[in-house]
PDB file of N, CA and C in Angstrom:
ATOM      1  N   UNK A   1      24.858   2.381   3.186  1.00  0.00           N
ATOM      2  CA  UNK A   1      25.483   2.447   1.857  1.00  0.00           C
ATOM      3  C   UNK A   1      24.449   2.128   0.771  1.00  0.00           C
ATOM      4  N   UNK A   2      23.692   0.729   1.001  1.00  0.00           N
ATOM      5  CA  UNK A   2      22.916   0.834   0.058  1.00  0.00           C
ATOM      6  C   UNK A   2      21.738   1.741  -0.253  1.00  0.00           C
ATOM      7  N   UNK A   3      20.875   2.421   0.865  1.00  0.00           N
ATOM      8  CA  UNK A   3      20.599   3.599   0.950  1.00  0.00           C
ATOM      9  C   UNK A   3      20.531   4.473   0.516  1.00  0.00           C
ATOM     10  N   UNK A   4      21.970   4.867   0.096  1.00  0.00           N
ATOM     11  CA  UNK A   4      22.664   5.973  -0.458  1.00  0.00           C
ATOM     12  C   UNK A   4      22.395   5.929  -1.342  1.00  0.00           C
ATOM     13  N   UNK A   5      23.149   4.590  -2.266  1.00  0.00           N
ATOM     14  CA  UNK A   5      22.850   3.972  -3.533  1.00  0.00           C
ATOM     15  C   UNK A   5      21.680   4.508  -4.231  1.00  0.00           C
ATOM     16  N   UNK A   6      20.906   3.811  -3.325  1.00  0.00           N
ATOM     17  CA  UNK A   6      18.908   3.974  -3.543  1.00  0.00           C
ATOM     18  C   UNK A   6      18.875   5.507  -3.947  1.00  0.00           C
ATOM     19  N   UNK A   7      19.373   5.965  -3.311  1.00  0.00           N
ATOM     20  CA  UNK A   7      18.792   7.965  -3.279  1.00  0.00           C
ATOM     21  C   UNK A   7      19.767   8.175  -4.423  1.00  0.00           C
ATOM     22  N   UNK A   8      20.967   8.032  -4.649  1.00  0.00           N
ATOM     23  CA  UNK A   8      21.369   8.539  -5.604  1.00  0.00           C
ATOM     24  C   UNK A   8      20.788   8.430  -7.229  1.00  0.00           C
ATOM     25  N   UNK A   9      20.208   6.364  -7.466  1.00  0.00           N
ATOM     26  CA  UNK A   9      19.638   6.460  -8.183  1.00  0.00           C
ATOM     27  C   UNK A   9      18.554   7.243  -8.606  1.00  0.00           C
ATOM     28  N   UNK A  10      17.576   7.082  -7.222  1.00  0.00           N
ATOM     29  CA  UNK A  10      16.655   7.715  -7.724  1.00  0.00           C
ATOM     30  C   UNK A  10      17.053   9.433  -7.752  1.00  0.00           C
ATOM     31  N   UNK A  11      18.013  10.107  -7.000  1.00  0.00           N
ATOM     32  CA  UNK A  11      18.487  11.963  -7.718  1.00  0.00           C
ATOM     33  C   UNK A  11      18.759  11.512  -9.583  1.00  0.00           C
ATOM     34  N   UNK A  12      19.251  10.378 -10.017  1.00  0.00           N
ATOM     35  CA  UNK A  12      19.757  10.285 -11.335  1.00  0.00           C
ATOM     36  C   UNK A  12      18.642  10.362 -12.107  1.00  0.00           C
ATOM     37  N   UNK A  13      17.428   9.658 -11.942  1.00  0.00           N
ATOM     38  CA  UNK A  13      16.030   9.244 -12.052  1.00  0.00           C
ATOM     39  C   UNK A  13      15.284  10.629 -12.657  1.00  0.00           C
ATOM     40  N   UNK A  14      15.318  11.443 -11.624  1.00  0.00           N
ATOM     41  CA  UNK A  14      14.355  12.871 -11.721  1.00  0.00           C
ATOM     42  C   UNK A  14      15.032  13.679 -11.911  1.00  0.00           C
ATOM     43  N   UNK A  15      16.934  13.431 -11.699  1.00  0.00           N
ATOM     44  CA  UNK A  15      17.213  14.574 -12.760  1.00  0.00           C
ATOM     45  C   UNK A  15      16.607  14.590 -14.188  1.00  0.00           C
ATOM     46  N   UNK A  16      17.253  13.397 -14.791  1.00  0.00           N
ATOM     47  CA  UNK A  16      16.605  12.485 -15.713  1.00  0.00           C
ATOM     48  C   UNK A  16      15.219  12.889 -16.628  1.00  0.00           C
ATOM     49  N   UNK A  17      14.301  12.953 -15.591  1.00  0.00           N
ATOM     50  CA  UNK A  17      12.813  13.064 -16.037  1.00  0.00           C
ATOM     51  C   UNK A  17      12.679  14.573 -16.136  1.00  0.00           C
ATOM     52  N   UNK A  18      13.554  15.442 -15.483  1.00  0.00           N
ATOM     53  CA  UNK A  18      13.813  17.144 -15.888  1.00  0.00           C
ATOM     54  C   UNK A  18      14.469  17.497 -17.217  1.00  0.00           C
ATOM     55  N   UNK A  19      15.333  16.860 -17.397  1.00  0.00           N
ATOM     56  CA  UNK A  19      16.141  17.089 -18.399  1.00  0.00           C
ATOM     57  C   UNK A  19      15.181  16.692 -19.755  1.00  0.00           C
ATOM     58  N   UNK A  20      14.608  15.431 -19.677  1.00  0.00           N
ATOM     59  CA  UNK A  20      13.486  15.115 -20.833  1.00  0.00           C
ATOM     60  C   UNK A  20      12.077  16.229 -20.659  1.00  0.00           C
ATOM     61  N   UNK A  21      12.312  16.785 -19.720  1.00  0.00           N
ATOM     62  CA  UNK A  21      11.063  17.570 -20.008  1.00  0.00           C
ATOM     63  C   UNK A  21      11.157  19.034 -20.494  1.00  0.00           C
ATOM     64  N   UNK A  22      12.191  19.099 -19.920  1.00  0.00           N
ATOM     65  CA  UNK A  22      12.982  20.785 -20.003  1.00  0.00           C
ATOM     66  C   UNK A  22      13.267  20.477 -21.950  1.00  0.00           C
ATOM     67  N   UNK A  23      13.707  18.852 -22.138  1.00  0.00           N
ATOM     68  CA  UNK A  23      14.157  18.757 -23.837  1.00  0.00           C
ATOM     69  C   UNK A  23      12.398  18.957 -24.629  1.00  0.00           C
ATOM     70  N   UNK A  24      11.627  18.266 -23.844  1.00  0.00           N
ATOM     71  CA  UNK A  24      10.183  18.630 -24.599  1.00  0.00           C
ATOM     72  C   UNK A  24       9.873  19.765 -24.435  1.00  0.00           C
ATOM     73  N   UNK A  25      10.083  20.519 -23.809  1.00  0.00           N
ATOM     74  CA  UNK A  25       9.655  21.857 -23.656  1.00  0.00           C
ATOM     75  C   UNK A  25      10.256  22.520 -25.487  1.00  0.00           C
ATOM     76  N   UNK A  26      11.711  22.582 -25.315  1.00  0.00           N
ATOM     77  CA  UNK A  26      12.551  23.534 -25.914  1.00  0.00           C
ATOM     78  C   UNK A  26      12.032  22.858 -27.431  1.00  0.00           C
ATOM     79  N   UNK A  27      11.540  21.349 -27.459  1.00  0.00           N
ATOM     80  CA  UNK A  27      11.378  21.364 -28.807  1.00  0.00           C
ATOM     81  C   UNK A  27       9.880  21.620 -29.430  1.00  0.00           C
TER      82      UNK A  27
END
């Protein structure tokens, strides 16, 4: 479970760091 936890944060993490980059891109 905590595991999981771990991985999910970190999927939240590098979605995260896509979304700010994909936003630097577009601006």
């Amino acid at each position: 479970r905590a595991i999981a936890t771990r991985y999910d944060k970190t999927a939240l993490s590098y979605q995260a760091m896509i979304d700010l980059a994909t936003l630097t891109l577009w601006l």
